[in-house]
Protein backbone atom coordinates (compact mmCIF):
# COMPACT_ATOMS: atom_id res chain seq x y z
CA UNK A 1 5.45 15.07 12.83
CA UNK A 2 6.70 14.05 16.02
CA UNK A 3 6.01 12.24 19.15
CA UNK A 4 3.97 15.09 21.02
CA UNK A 5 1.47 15.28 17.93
CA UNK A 6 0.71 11.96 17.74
CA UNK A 7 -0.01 11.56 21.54
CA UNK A 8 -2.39 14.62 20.82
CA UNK A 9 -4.21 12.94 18.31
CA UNK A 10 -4.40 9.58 19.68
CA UNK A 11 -5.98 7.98 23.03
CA UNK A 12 -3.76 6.00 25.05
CA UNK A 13 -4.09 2.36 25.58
CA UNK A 14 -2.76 -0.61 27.38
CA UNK A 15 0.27 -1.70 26.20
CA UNK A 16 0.18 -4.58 23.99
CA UNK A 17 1.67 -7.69 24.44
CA UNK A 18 3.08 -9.98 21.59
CA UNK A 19 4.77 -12.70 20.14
CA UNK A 20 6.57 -13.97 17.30
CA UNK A 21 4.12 -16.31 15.74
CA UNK A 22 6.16 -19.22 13.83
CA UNK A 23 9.24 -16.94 12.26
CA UNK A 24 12.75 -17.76 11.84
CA UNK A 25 14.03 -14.79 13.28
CA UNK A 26 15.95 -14.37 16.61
CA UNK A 27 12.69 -13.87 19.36
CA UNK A 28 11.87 -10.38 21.07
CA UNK A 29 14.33 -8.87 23.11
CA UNK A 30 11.50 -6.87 24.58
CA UNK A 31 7.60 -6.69 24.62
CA UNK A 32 6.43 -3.08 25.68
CA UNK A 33 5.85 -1.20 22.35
CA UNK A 34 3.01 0.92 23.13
CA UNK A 35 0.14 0.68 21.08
CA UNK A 36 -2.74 3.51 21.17
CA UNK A 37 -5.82 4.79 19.53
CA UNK A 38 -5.52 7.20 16.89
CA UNK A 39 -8.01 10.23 16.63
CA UNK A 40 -10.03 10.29 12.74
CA UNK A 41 -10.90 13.02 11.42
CA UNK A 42 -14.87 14.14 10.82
CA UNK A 43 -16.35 10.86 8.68
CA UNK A 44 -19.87 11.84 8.21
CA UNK A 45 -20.94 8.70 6.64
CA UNK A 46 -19.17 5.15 7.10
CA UNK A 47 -15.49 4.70 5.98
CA UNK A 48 -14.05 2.40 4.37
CA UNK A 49 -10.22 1.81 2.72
CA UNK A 50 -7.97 3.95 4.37
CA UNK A 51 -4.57 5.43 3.26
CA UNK A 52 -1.99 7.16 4.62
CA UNK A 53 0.10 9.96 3.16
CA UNK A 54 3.12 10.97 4.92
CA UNK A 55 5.97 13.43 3.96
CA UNK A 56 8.10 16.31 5.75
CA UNK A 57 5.20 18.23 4.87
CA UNK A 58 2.89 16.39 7.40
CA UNK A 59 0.22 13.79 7.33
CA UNK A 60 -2.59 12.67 4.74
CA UNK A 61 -5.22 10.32 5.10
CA UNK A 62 -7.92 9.38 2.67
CA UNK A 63 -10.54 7.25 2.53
CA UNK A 64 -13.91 6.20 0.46
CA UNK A 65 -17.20 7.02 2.25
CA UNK A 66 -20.53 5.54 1.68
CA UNK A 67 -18.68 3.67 -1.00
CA UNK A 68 -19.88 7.14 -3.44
CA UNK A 69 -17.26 9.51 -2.67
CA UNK A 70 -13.25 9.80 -2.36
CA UNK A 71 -12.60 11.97 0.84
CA UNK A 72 -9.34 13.37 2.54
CA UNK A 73 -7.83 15.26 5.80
CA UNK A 74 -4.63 16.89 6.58
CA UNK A 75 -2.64 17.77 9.84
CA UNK A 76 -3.01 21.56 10.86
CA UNK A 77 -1.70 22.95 13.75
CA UNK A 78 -1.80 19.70 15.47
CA UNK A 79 -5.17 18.31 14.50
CA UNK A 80 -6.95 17.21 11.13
CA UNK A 81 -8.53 19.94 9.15
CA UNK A 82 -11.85 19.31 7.91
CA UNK A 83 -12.23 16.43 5.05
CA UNK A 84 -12.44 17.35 1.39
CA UNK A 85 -14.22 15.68 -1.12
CA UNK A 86 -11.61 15.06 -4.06
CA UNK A 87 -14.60 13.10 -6.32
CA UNK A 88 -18.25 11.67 -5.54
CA UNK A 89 -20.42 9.15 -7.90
CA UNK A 90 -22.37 6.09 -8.07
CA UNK A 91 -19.98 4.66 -10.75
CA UNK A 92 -16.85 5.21 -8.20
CA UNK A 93 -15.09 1.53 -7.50
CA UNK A 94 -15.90 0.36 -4.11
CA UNK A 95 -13.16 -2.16 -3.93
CA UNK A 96 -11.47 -3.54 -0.91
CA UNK A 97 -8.66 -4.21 -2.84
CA UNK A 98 -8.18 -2.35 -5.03
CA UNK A 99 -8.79 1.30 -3.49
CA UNK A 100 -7.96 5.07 -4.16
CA UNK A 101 -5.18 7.75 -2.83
CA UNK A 102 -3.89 11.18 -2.16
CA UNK A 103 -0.45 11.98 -2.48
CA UNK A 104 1.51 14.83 -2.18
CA UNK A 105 4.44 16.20 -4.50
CA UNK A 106 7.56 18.33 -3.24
CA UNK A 107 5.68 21.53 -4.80
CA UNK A 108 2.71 21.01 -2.26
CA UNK A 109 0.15 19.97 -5.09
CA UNK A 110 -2.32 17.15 -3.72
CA UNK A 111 -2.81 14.48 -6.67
CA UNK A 112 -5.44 12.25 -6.13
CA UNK A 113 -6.35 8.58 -8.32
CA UNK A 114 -9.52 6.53 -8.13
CA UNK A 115 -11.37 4.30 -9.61
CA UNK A 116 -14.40 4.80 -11.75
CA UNK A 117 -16.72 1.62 -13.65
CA UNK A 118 -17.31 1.64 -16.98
CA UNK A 119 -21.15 1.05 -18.00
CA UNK A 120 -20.26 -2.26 -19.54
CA UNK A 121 -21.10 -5.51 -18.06
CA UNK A 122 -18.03 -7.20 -16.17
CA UNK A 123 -15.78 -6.07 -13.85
CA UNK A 124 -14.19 -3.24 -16.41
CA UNK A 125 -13.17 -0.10 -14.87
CA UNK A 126 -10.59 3.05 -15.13
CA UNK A 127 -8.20 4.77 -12.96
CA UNK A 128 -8.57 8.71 -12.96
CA UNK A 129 -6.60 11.36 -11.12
CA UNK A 130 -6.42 14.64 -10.54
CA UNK A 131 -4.63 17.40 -8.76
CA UNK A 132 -5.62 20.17 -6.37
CA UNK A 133 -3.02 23.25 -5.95
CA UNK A 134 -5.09 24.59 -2.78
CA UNK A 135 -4.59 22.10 -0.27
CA UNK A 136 -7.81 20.04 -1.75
CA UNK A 137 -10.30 22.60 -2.01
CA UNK A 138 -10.82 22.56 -5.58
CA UNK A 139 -9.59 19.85 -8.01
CA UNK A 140 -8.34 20.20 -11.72
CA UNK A 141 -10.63 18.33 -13.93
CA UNK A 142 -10.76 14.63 -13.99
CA UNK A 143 -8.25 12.77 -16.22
CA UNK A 144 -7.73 9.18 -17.05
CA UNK A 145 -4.46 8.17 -16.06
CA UNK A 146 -4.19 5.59 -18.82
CA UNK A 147 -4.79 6.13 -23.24
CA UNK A 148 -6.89 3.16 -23.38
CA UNK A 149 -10.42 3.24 -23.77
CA UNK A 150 -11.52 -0.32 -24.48
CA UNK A 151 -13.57 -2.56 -21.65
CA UNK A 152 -10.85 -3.86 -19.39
CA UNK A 153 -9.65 -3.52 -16.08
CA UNK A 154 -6.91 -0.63 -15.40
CA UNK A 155 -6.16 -0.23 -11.31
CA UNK A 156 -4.53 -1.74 -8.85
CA UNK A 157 -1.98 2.39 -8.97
CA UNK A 158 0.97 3.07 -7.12
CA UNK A 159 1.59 6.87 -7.05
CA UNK A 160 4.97 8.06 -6.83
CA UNK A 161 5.39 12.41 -6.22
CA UNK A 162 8.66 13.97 -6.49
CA UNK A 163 9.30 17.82 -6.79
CA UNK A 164 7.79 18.70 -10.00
CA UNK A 165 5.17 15.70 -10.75
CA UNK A 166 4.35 12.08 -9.82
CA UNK A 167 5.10 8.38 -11.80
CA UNK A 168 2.33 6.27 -11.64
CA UNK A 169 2.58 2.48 -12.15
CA UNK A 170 -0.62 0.21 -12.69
CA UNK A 171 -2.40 -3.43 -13.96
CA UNK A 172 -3.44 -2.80 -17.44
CA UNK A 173 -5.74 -5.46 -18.84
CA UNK A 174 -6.73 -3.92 -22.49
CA UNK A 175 -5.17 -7.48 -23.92
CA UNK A 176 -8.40 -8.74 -22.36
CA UNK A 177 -10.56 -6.88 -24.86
CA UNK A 178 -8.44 -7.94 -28.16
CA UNK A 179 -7.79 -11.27 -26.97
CA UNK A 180 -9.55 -12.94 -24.01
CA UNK A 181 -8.31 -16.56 -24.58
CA UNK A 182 -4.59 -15.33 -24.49
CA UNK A 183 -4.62 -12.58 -22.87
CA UNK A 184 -2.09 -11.62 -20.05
CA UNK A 185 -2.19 -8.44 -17.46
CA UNK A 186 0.40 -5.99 -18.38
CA UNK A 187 2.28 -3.80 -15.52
CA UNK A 188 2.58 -0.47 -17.34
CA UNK A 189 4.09 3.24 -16.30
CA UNK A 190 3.25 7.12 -17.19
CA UNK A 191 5.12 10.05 -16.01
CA UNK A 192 2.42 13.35 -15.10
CA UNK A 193 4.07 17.24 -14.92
CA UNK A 194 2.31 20.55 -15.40
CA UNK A 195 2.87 19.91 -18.76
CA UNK A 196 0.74 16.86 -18.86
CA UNK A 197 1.22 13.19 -19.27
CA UNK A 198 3.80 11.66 -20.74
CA UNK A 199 4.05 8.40 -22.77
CA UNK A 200 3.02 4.79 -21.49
CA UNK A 201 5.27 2.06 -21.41
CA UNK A 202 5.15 -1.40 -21.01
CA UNK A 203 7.22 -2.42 -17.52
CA UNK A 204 6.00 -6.20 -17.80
CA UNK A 205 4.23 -7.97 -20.56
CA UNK A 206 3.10 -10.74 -18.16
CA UNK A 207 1.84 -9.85 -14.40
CA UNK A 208 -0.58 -11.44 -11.66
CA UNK A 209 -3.97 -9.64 -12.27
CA UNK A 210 -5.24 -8.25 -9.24
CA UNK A 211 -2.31 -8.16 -7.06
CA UNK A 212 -1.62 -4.75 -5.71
CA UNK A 213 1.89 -2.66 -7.03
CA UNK A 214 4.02 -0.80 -5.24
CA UNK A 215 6.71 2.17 -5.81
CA UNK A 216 9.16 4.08 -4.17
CA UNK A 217 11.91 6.56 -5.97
CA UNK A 218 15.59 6.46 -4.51
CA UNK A 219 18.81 8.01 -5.92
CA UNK A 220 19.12 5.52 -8.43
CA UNK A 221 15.30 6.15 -9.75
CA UNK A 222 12.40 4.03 -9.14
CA UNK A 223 11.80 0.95 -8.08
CA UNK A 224 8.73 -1.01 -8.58
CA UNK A 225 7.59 -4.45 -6.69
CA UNK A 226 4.38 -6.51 -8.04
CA UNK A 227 3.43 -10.49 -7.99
CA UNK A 228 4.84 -11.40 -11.59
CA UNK A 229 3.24 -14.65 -13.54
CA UNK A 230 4.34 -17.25 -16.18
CA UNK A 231 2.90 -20.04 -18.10
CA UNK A 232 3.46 -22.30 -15.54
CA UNK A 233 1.46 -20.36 -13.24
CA UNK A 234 4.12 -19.22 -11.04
CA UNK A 235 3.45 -16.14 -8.95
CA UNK A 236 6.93 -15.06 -7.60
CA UNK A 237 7.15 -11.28 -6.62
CA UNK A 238 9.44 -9.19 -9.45
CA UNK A 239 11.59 -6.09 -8.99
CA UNK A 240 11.64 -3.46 -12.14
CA UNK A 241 14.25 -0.78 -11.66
CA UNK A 242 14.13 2.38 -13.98
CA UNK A 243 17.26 4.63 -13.46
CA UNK A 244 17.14 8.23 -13.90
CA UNK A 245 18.40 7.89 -17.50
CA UNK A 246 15.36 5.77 -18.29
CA UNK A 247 16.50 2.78 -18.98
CA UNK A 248 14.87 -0.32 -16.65
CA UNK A 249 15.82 -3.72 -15.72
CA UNK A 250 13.49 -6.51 -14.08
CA UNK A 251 14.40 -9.31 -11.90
CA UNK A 252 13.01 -11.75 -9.58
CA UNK A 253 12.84 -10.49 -6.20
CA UNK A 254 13.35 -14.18 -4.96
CA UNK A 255 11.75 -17.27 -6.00
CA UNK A 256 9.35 -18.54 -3.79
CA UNK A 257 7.91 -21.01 -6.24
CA UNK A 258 4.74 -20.02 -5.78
CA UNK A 259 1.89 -22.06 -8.35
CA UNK A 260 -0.95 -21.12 -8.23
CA UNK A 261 -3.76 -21.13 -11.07
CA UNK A 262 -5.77 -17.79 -9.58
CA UNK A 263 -4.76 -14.69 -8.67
CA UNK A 264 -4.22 -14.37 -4.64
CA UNK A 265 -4.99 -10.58 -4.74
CA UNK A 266 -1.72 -10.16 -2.35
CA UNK A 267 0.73 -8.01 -3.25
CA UNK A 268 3.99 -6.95 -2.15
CA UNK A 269 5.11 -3.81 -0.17
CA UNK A 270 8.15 -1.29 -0.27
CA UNK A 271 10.33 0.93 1.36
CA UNK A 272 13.01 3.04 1.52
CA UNK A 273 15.12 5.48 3.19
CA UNK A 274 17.98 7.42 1.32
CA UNK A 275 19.90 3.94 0.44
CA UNK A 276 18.62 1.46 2.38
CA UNK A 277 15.72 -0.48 0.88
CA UNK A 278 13.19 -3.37 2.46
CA UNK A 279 10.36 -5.67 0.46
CA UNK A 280 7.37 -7.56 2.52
CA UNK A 281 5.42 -10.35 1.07
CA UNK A 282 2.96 -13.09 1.30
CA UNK A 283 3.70 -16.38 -0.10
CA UNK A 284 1.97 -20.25 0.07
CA UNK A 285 4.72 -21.80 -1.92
CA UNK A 286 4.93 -25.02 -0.65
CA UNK A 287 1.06 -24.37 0.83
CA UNK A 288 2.53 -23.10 3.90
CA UNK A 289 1.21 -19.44 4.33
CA UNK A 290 3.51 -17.02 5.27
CA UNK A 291 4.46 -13.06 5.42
CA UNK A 292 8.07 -12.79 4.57
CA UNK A 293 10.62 -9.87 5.34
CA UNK A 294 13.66 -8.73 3.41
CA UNK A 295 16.36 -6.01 2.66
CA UNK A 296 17.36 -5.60 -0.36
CA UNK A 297 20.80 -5.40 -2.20
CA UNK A 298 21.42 -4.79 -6.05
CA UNK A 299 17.48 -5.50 -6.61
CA UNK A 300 17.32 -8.34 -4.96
CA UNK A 301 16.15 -9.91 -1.96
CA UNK A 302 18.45 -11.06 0.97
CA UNK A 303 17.28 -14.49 2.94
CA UNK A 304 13.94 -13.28 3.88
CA UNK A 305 12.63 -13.45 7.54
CA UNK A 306 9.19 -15.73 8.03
CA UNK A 307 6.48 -14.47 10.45
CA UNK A 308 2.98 -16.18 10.90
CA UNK A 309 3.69 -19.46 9.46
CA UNK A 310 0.49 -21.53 8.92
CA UNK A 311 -1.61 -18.44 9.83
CA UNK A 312 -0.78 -15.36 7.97
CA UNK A 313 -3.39 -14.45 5.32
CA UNK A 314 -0.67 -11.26 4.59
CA UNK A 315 -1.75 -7.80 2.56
CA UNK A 316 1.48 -6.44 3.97
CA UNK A 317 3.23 -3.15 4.83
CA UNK A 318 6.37 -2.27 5.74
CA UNK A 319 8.05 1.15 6.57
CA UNK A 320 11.53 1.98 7.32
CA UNK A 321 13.45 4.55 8.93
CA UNK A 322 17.05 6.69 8.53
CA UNK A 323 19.30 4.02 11.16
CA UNK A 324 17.35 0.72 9.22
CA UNK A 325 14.77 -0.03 12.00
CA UNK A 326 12.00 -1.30 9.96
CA UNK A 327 8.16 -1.57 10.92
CA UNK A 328 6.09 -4.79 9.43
CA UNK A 329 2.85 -4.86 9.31
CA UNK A 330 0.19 -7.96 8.02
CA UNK A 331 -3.14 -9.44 8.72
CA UNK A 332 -3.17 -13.42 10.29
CA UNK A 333 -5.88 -15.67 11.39
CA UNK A 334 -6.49 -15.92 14.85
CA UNK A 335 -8.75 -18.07 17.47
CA UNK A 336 -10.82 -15.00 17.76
CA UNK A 337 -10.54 -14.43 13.76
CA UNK A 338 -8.10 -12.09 12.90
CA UNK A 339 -5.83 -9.53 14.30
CA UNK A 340 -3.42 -6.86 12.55
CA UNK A 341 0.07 -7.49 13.87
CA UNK A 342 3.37 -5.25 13.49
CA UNK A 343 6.78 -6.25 13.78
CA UNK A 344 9.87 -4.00 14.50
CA UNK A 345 13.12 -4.87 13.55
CA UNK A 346 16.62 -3.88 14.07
CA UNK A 347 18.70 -2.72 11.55
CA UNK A 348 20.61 -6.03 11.70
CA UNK A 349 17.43 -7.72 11.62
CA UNK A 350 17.40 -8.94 14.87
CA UNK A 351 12.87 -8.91 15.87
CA UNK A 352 12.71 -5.97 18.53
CA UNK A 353 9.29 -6.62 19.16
CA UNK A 354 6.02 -8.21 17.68
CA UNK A 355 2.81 -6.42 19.17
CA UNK A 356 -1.16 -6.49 18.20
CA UNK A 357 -1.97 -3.62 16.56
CA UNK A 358 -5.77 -4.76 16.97
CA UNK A 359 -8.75 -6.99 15.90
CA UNK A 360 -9.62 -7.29 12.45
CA UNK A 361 -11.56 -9.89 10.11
CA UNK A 362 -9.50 -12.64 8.40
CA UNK A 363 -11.56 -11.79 5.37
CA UNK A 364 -12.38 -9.06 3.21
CA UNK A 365 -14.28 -6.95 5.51
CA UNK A 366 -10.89 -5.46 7.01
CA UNK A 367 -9.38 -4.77 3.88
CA UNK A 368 -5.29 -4.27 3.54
CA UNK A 369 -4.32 -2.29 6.79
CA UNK A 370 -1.90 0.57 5.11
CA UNK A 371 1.05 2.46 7.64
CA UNK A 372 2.98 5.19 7.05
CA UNK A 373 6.33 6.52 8.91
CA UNK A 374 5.23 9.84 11.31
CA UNK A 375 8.34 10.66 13.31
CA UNK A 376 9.80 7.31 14.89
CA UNK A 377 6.27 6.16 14.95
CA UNK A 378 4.23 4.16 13.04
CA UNK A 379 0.52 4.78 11.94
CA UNK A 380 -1.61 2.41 11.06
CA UNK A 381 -5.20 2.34 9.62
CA UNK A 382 -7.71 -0.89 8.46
CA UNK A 383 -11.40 -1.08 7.59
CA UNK A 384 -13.10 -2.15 10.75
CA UNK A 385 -17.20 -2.49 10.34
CA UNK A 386 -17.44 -2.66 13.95
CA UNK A 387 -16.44 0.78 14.70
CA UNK A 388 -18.88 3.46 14.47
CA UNK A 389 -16.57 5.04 11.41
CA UNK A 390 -15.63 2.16 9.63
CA UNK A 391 -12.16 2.61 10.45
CA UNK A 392 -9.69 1.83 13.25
CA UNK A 393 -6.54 3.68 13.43
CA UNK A 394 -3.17 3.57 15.79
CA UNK A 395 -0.49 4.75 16.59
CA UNK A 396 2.37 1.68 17.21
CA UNK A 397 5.17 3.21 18.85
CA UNK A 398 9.03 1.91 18.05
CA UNK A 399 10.22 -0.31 21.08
């Protein structure tokens, strides 16, 4: 996807001005990033959750509409084909946290998770996929992505493709059902082919419970970032490296210190590019809120970069690209109420630019803006109940 498309699909705007708001970085050389509208595809009801897709193959985006059904669009020739419906129902989690996908794998298969409620009284509820070989036209038939049937929450999915399948990494609360008093949230793993799905495994016996995962798969195998927990509360974000002979390893990203006795439903977010890897997170260690930015080395985080201290609320992203610019993105409070910012930095880690990507609520109404990487751009989409869709979407250009 290049430059040319994107202009196509998007509206131009005035160029947004920015600042770095209370980092420790070196300040902007420059404050003329571009930021414009992005064209949506058809949404014939109101949207809601937004994810992007993005491979050599092109573009996805998906969202939930009307809160009943799981909906997605493609790029052809140079605009979005019209949405499919991947799966529709009442019992479909609404959640704007915790929220569906579509992927694609190197074999052109779409694979698609979601949530679905269980009849039982709580918040209990499954995560289902399933994969379409036809570019989303028809789906194969709904599968649970996890063994477990007992009441208990299973979500919060990262979905990895590669050429001949997808890993998928999740929260698994089934210790709930046997044991509510000691129970912990688990951070488990299953591998999906053609052949079917492989065998769970326990990544992390011990895990924040509604923090977002994420995944990314290097040359070294897969790497997995979530907010970890321990008896004294601590919520530090943890690494969990499987190599491509199987065999994993977990570490502590870095040690913010974090104590907190509730889950802040803020997760971290990864990225990578052939060998180069970056991690974004929130933290209130210390109750100072702030989104932090690091590369990492050997699985662990380098001195992190602080943006929006005192006023970050976080629900990160963060996207990198072949020479090590990075792109990070995060929600912070504002006079106004909120606004989704994006910060570009160099590959020595020097902030090119911080820029407004656009108004959003500090609360739950916006829901976690999610970017993806579409030539040297980056495109950006967030719940917004004041647009006629639901959504806002942009297109953030690199300074």
């Amino acid at each position: 996807m290049n430059a040319k498309l994107a202009e196509r699909l998007g509206l131009f705007s005035s160029i947004a001005c920015a600042a770095l708001l209370g980092g420790c970085g070196a300040p902007p050389s420059r404050t003329t990033t571009a930021v414009r509208a992005l064209s949506l595809p058809q949404i014939d009801g109101t949207a809601a959750y937004p994810r992007f897709h993005a491979d050599a193959q092109g573009v996805l985006l998906s969202w939930m509409e009307d809160g009943v059904r799981l909906r997605v669009a493609g790029i052809e020739n140079e605009a979005w084909n019209d949405p499919r419906t991947v799966v529709e129902g009442d019992d479909l989690l609404s959640n704007w946290a915790d929220f569906p996908s579509v992927a694609r794998d190197g074999s052109g298969r779409w694979i698609a998770h979601w949530l679905r409620k269980r009849p039982s009284v709580g918040f209990v509820y499954d995560a289902w996929f399933a994969v379409s070989v036809d570019e989303g036209v028809t789906w194969s038939e709904a599968t649970p992505l996890h063994g477990d049937d007992r009441d208990a929450e299973h979500g919060f999915v990262s979905v990895v493709p590669d050429r001949d399948g997808f890993d998928a990494f999740w929260l698994d609360g089934r210790q709930y059902a046997d044991d509510p008093g000691e129970a912990k949230m688990e951070l488990r793993h299953r591998r999906w082919t053609p052949a079917g799905l492989g065998p769970e495994r326990i990544l992390d016996p011990d895990v924040c419970t509604c923090c977002d995962t994420a995944a990314v798969r290097d040359a070294e195998g897969l790497l997995v970032a979530y907010r970890g927990h321990d008896d004294r509360e601590r919520r530090d974000i943890r690494l969990v490296r499987i190599g491509i002979d199987g065999e994993e390893s977990r570490s502590d990203a870095w040690k913010d210190g974090w104590i907190i006795a509730a889950c802040p439903v803020n997760g971290p977010a990864l990225a990578r590019h052939e060998q180069r890897a970056a991690l974004a997170w929130f933290t209130q260690a210390d109750e100072r809120p702030r989104v932090l930015f690091s590369r990492l080395e050997a699985n662990r985080a380098r001195t992190p970069l602080i943006f929006a201290e005192g006023n970050a609320v976080g629900r990160v992203d963060v996207q990198l690209w072949a020479d090590g610019t990075a792109a990070l993105s995060w929600l912070e409070r504002t006079e106004d109420g909120g606004a989704v910012r994006v910060a570009w930095l160099a590959p020595d880690d020097r902030v090119l630019d911080v820029v407004t990507a656009g108004p959003a609520s500090a609360g739950r109404e916006s829901g976690f803006p999610r970017s993806a990487r579409v030539g040297n751009e980056l495109w950006l989409a967030w719940t917004d109940p004041d647009e006629p869709s639901g959504l806002r979407a942009v297109v953030v250009s690199s300074p």
